[in-house]
PDB file of N, CA and C in Angstrom:
ATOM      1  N   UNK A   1     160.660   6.729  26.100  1.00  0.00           N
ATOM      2  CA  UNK A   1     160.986   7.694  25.083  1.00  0.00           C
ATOM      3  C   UNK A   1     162.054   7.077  24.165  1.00  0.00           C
ATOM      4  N   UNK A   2     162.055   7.218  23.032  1.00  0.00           N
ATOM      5  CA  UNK A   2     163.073   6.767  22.050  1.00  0.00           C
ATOM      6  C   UNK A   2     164.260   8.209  21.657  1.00  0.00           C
ATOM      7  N   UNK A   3     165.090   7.087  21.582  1.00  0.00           N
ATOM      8  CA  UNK A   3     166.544   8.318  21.172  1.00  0.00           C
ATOM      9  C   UNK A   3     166.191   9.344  20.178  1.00  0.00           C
ATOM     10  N   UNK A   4     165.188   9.273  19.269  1.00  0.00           N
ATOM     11  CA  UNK A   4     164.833   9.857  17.890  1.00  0.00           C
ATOM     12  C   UNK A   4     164.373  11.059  18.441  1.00  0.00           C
ATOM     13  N   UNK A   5     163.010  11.067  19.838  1.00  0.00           N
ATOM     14  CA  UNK A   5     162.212  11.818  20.880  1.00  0.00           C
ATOM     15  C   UNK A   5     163.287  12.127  21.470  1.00  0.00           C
ATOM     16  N   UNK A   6     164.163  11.718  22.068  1.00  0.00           N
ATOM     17  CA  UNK A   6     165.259  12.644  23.085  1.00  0.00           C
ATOM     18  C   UNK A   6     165.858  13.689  22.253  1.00  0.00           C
ATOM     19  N   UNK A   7     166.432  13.163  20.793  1.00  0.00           N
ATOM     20  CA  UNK A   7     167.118  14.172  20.251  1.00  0.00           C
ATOM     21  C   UNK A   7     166.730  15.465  19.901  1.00  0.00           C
ATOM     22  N   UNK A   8     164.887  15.033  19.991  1.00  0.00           N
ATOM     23  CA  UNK A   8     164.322  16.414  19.296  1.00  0.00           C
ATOM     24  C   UNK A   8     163.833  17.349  20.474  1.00  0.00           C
ATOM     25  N   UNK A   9     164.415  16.757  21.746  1.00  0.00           N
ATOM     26  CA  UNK A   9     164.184  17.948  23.018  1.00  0.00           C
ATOM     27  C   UNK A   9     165.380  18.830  22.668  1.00  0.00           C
ATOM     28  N   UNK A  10     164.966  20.477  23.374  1.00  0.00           N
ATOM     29  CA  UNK A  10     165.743  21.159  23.066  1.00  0.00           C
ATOM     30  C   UNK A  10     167.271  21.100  24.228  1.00  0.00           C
ATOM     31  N   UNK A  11     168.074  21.644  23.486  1.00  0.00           N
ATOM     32  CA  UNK A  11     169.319  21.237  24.490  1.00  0.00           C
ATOM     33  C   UNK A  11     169.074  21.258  25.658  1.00  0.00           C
ATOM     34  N   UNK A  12     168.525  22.272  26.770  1.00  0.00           N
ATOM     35  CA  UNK A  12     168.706  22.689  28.171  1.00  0.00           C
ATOM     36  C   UNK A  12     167.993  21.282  28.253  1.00  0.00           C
ATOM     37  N   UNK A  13     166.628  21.061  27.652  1.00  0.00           N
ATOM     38  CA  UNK A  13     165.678  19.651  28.485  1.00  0.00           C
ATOM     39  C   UNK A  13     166.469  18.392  28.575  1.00  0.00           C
ATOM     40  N   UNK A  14     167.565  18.229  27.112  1.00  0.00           N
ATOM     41  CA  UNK A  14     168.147  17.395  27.317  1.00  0.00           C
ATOM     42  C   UNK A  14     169.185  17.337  28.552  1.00  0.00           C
ATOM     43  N   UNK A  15     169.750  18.511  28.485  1.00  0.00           N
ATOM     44  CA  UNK A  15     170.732  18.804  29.749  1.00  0.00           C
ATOM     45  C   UNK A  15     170.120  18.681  31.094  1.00  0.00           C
ATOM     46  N   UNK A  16     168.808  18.967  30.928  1.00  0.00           N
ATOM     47  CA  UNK A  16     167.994  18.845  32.832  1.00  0.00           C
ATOM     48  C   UNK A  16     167.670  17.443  32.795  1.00  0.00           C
ATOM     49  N   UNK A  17     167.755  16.733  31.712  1.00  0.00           N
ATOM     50  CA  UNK A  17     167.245  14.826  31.602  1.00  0.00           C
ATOM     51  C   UNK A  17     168.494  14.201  32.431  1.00  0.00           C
ATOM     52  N   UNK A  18     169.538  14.205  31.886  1.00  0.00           N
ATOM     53  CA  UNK A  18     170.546  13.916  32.097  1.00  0.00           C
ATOM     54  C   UNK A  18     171.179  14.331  33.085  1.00  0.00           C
ATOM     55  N   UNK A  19     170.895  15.410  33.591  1.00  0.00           N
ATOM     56  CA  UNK A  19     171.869  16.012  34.750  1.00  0.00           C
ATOM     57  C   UNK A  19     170.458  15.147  36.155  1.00  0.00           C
ATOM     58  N   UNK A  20     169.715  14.471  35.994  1.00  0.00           N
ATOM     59  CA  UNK A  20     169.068  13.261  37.007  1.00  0.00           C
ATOM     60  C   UNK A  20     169.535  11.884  36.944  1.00  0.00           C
ATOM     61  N   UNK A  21     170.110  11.380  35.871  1.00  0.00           N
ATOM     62  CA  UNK A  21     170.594  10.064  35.941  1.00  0.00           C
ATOM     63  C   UNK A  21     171.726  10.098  37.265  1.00  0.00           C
ATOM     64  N   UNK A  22     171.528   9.241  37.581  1.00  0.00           N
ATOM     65  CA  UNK A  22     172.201   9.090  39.214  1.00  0.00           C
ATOM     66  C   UNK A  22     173.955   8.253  38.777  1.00  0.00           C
ATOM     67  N   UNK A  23     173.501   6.893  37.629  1.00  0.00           N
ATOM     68  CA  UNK A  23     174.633   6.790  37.542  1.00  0.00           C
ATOM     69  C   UNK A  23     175.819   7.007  36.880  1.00  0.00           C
ATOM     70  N   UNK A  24     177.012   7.528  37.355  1.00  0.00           N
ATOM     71  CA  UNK A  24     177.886   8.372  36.908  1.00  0.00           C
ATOM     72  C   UNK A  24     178.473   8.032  35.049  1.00  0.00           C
ATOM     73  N   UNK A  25     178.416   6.642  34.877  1.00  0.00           N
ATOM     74  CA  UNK A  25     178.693   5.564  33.337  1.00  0.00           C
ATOM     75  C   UNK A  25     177.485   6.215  32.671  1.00  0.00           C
ATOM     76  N   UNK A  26     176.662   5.972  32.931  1.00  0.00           N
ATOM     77  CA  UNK A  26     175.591   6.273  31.742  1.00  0.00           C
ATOM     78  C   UNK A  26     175.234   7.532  31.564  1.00  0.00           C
ATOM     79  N   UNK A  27     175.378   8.725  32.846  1.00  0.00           N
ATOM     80  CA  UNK A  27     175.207   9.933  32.417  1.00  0.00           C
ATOM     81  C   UNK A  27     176.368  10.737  31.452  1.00  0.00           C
ATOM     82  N   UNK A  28     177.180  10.180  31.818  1.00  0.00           N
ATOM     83  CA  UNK A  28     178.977  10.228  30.359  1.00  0.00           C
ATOM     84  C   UNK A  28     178.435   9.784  29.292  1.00  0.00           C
ATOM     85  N   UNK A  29     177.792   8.675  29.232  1.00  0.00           N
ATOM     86  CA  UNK A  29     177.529   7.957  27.779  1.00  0.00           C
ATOM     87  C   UNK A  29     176.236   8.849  27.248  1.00  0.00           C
ATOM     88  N   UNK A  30     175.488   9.482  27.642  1.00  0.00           N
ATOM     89  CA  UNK A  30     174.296  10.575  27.171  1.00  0.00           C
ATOM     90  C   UNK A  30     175.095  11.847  26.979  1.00  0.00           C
ATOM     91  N   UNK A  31     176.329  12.275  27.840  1.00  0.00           N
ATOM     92  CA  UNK A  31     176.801  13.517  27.422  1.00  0.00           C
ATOM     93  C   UNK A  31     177.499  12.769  26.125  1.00  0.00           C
ATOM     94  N   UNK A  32     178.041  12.243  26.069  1.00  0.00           N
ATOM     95  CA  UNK A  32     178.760  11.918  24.736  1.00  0.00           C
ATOM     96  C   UNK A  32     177.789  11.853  23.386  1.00  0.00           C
ATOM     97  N   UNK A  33     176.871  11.398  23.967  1.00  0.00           N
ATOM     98  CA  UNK A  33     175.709  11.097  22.402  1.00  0.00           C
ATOM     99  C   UNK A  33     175.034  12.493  22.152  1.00  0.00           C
ATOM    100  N   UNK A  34     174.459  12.738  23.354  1.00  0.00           N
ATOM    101  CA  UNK A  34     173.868  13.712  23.138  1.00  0.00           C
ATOM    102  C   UNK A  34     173.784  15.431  23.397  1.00  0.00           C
ATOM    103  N   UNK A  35     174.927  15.678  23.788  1.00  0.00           N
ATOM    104  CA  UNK A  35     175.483  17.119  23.951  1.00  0.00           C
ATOM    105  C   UNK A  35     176.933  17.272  23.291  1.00  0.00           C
ATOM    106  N   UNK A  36     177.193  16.156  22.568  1.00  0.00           N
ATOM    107  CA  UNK A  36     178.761  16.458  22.050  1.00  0.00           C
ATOM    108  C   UNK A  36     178.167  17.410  20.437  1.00  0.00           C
ATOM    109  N   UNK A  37     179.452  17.803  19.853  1.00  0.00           N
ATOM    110  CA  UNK A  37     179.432  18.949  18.901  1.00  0.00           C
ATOM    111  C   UNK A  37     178.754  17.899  17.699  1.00  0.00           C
ATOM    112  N   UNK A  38     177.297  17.823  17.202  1.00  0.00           N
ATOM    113  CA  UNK A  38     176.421  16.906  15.943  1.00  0.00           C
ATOM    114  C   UNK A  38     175.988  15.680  16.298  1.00  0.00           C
ATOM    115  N   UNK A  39     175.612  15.293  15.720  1.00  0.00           N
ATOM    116  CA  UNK A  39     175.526  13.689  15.535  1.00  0.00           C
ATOM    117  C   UNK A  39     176.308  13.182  15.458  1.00  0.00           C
ATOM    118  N   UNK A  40     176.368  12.102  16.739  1.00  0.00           N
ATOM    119  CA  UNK A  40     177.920  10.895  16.404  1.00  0.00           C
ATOM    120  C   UNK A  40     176.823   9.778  16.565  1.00  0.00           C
ATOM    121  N   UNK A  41     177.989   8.918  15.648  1.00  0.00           N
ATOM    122  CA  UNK A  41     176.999   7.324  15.560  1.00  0.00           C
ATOM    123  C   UNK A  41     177.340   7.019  16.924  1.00  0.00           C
ATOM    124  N   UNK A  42     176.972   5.698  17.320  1.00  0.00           N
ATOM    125  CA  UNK A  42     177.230   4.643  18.303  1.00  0.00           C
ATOM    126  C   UNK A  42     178.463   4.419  18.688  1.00  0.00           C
ATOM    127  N   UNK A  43     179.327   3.746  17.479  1.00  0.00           N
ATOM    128  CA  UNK A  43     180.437   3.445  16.996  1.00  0.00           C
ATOM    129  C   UNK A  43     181.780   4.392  17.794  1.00  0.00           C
ATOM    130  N   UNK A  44     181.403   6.215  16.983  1.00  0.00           N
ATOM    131  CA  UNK A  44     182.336   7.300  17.548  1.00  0.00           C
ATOM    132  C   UNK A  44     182.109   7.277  19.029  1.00  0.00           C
ATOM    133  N   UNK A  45     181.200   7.319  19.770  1.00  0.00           N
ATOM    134  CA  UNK A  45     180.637   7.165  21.279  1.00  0.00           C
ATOM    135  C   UNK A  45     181.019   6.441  21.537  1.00  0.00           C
ATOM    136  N   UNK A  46     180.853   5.228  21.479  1.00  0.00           N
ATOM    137  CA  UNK A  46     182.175   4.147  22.647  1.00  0.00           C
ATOM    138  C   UNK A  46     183.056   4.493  21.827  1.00  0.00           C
ATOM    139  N   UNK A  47     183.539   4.847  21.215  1.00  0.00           N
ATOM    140  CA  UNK A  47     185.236   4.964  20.994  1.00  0.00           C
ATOM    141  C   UNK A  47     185.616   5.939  21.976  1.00  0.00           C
ATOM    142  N   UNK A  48     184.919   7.262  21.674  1.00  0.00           N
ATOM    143  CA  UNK A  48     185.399   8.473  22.784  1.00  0.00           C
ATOM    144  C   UNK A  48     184.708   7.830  24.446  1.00  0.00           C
ATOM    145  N   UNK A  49     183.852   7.249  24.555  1.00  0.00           N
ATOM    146  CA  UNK A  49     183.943   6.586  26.046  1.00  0.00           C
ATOM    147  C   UNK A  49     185.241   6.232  26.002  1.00  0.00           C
ATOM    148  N   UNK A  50     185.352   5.070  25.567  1.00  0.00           N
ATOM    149  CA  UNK A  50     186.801   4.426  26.074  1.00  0.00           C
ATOM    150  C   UNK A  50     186.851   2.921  26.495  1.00  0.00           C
ATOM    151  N   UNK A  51     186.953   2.056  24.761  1.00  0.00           N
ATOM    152  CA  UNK A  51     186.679   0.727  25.158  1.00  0.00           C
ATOM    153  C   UNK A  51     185.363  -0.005  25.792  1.00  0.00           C
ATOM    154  N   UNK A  52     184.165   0.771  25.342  1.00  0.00           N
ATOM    155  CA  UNK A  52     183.336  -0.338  25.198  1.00  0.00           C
ATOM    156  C   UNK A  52     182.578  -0.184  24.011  1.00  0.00           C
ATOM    157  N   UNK A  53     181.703  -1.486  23.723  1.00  0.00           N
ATOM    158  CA  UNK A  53     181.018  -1.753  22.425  1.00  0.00           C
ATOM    159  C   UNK A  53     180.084  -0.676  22.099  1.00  0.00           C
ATOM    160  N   UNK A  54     179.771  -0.615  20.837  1.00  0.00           N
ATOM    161  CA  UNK A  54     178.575   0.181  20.414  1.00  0.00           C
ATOM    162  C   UNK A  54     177.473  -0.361  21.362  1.00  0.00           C
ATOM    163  N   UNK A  55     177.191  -1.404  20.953  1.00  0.00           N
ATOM    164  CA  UNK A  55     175.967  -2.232  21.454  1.00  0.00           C
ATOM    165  C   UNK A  55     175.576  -1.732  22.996  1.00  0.00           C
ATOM    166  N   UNK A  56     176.352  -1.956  23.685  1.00  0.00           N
ATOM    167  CA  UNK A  56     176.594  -1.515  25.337  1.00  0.00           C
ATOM    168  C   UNK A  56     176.179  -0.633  25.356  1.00  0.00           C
ATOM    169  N   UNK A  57     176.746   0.372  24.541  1.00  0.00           N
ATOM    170  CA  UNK A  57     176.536   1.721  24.900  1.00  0.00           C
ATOM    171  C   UNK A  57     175.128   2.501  24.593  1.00  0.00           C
ATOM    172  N   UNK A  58     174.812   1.442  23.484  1.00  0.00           N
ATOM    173  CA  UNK A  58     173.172   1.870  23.096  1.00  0.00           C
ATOM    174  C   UNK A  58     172.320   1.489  24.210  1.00  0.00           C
ATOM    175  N   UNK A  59     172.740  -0.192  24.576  1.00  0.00           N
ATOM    176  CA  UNK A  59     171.688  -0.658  25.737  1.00  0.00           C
ATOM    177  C   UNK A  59     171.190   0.240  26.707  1.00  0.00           C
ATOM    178  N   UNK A  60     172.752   1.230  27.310  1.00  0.00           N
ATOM    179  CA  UNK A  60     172.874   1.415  28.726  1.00  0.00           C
ATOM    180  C   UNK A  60     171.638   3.117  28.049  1.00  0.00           C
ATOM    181  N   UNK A  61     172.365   3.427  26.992  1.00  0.00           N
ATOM    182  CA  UNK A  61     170.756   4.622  26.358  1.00  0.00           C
ATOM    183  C   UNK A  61     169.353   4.208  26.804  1.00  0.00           C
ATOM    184  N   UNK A  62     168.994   3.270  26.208  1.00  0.00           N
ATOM    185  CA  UNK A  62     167.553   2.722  26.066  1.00  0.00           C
ATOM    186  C   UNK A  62     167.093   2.517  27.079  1.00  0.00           C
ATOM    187  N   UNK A  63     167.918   1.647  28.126  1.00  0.00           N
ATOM    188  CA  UNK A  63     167.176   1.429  29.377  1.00  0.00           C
ATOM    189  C   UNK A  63     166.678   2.495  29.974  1.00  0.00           C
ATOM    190  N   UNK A  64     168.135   3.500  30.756  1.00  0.00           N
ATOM    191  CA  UNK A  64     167.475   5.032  30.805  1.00  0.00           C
ATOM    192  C   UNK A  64     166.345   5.364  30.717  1.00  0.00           C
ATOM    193  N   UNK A  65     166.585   5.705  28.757  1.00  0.00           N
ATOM    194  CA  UNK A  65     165.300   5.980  28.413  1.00  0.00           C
ATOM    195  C   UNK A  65     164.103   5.609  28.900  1.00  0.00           C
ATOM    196  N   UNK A  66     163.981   4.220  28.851  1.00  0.00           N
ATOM    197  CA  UNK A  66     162.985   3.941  29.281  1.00  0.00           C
ATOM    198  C   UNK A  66     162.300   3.962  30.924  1.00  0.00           C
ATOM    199  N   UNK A  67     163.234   4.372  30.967  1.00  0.00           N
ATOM    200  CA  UNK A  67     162.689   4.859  32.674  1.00  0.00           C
ATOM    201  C   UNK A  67     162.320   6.292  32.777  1.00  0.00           C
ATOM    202  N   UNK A  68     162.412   6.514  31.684  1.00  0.00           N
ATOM    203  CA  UNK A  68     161.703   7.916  31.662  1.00  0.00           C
ATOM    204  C   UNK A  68     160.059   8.522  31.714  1.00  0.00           C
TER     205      UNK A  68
END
């Protein structure tokens, strides 16, 4: 599934997606992208993580995703 397809699930599906990721880093990095208050870029998301790269933080998305 692509981030574009995740975003357009409705909140709860996104919230029941995420509340299965097992590991504790990447299910923070999906609440941050994708249940925080709008659209935040990459950029605002690792900043509010806390010291790591955009890039990282997209990877650790996609893979997920793709285990979906």
């Amino acid at each position: 599934m692509s981030t574009r397809a995740f975003r357009r699930l409705s909140r709860a599906e996104r919230r029941g997606f995420i509340n299965t990721i097992e590991d504790p880093l990447t299910r923070r990095a999906f609440e941050i992208v994708f249940l925080g208050p709008g659209k935040v870029s990459w950029r605002k998301a690792a900043l509010l993580y806390g010291g790591i790269s955009p890039e990282t933080l997209r990877v650790w998305v996609w893979q997920e995703l793709q285990r979906a």
